[in-house]
C-alpha atoms as a PDB file:
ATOM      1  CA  UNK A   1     -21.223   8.977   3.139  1.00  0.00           C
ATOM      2  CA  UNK A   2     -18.248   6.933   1.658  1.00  0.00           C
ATOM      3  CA  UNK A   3     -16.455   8.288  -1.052  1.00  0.00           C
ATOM      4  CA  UNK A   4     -16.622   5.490  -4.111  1.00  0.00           C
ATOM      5  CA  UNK A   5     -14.840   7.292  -6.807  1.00  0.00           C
ATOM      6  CA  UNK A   6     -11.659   5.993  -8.546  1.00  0.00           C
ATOM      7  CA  UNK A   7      -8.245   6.186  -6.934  1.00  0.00           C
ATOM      8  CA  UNK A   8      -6.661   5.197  -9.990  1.00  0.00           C
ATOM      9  CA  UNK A   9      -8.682   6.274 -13.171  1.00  0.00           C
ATOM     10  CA  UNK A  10      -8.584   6.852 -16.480  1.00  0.00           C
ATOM     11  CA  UNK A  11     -10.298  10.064 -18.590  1.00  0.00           C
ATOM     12  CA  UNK A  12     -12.775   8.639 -21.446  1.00  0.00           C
ATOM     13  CA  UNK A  13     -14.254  10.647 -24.258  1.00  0.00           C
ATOM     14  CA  UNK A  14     -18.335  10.436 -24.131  1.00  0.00           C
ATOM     15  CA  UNK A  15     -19.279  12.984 -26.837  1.00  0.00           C
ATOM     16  CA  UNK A  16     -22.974  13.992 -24.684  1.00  0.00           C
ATOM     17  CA  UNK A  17     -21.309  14.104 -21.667  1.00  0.00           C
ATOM     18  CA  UNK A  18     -17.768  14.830 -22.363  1.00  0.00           C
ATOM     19  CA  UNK A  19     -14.569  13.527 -20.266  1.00  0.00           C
ATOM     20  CA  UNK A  20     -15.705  10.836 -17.950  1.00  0.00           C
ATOM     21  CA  UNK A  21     -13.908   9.079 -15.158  1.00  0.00           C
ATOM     22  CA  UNK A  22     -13.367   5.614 -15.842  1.00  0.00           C
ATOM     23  CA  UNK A  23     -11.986   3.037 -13.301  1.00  0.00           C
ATOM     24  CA  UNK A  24      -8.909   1.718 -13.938  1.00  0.00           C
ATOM     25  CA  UNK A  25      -8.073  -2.104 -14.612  1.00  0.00           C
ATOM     26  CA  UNK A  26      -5.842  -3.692 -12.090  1.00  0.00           C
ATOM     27  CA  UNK A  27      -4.285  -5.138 -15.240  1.00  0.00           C
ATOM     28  CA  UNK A  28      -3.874  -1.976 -17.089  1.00  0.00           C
ATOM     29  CA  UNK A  29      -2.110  -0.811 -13.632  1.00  0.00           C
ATOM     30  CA  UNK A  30      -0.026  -3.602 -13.403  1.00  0.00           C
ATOM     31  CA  UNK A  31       0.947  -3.431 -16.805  1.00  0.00           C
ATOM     32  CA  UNK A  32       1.662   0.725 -16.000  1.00  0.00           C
ATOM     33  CA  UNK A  33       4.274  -0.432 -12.967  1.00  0.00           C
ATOM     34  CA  UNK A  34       5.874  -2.983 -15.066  1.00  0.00           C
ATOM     35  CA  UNK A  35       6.581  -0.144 -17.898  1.00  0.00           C
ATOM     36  CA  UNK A  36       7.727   2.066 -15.146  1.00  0.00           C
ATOM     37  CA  UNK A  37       9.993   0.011 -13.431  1.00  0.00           C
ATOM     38  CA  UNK A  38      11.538  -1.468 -16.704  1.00  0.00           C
ATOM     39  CA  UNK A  39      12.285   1.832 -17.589  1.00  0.00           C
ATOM     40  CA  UNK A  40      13.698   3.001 -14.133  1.00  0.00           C
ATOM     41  CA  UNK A  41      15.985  -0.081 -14.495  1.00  0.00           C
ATOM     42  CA  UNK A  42      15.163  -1.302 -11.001  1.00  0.00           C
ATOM     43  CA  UNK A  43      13.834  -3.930  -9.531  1.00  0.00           C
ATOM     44  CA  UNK A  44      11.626  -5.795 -11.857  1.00  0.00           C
ATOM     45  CA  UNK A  45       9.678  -7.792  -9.030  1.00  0.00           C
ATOM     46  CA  UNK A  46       7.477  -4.525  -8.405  1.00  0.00           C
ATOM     47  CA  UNK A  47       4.297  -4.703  -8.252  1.00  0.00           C
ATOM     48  CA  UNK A  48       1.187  -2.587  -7.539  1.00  0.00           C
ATOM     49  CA  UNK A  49       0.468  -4.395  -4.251  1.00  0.00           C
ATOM     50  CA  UNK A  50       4.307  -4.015  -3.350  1.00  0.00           C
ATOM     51  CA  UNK A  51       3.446  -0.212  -2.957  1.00  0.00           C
ATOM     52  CA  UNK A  52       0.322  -1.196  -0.913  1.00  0.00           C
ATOM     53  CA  UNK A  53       2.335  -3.268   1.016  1.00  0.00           C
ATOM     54  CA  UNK A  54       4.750  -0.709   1.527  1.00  0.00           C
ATOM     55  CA  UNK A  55       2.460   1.696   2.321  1.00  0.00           C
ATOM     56  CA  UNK A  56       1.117  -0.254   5.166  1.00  0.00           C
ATOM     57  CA  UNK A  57       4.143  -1.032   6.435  1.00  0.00           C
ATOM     58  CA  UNK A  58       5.251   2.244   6.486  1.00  0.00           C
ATOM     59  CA  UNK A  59       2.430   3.475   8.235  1.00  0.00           C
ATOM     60  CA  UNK A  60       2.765   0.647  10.979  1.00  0.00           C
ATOM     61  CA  UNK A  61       6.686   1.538  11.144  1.00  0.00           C
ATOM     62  CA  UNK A  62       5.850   4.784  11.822  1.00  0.00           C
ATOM     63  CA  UNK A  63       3.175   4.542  14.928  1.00  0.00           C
ATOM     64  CA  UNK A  64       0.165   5.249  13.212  1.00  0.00           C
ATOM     65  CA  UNK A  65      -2.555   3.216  15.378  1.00  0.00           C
ATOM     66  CA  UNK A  66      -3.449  -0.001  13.695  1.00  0.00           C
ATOM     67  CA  UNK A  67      -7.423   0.706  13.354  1.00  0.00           C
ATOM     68  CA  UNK A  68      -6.492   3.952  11.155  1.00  0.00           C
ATOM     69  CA  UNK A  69      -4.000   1.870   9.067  1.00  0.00           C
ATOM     70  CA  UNK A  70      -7.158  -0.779   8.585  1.00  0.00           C
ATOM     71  CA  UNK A  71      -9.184   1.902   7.546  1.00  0.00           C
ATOM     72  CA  UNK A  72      -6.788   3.696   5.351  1.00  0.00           C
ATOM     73  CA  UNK A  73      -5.463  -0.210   3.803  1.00  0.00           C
ATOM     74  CA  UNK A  74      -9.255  -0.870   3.338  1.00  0.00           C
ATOM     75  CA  UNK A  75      -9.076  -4.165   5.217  1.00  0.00           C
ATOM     76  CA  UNK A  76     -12.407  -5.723   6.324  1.00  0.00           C
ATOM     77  CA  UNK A  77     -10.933  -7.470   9.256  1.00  0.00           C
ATOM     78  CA  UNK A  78      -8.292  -5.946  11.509  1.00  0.00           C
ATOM     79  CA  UNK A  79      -6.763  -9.265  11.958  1.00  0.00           C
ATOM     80  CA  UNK A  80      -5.268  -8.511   8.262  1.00  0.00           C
ATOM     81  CA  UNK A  81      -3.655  -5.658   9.125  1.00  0.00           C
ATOM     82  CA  UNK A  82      -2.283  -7.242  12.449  1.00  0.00           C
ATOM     83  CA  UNK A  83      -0.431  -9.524  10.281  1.00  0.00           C
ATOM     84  CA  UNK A  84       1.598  -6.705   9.099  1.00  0.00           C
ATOM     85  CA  UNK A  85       2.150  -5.355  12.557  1.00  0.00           C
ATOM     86  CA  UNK A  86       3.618  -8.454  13.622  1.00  0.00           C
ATOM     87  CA  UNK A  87       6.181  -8.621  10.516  1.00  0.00           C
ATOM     88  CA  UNK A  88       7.160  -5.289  11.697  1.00  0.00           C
ATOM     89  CA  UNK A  89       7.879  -6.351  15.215  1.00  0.00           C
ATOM     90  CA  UNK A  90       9.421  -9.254  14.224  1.00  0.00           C
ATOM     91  CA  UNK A  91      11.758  -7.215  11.774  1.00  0.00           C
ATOM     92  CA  UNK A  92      12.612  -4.706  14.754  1.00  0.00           C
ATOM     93  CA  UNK A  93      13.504  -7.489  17.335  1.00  0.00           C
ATOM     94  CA  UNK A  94      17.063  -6.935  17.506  1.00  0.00           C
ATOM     95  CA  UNK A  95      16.860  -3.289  17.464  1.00  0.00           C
ATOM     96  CA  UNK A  96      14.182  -3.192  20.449  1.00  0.00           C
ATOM     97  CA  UNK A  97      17.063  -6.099  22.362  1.00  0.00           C
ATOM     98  CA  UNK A  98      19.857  -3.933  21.919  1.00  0.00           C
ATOM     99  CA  UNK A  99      17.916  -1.455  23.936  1.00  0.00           C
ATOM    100  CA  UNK A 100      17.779  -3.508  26.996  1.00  0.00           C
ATOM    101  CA  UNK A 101      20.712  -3.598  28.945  1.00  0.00           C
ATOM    102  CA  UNK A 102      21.073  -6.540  30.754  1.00  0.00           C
ATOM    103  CA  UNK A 103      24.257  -6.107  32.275  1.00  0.00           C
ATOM    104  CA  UNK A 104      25.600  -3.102  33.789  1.00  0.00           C
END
């Protein structure tokens, strides 16, 4: 059975029930990263999907197999998280050329 609750939530208080998990707006996130990385003074292009992004990426950098990075990215089609593979491999061109020695 599939977990559905919340990553990201917020507590509410229902008086019957008492502190409730409520899910949190992608707006009210967004708006959360902003105020964080204002107040970090760095890079003010930051987003929420930048860390998902990153995430991935990191995970594909670092040779974990690209159907657990789908399932772990929540991507419906594997082709999506391809895409990010190949970005990698395009980034690491020159590193995986400069292991080839071509002339001895």
């Amino acid at each position: 059975m599939e977990d559905t609750s919340p990553l990201f939530f917020t507590l509410y208080n229902r008086r019957e029930i008492g502190f409730n998990k409520k899910r949190l707006t992608y707006p009210t996130l967004y708006k959360m990263v902003k105020e964080a990385v204002y107040m970090a003074g760095k890079n003010l292009n930051v987003t929420p999907h930048w860390f998902r992004h990153t995430f991935v990426t990191m995970l594909l950098e670092n040779d974990v197999p690209l159907a657990v990075v789908k399932d772990w990215a929540g991507h419906s089609d594997i082709s999506t998280t391809n895409i990010y593979l190949e970005r990698v491999n395009q980034d690491h061109t020159y590193t995986h050329l400069n292991k080839v020695e071509l002339f001895k």
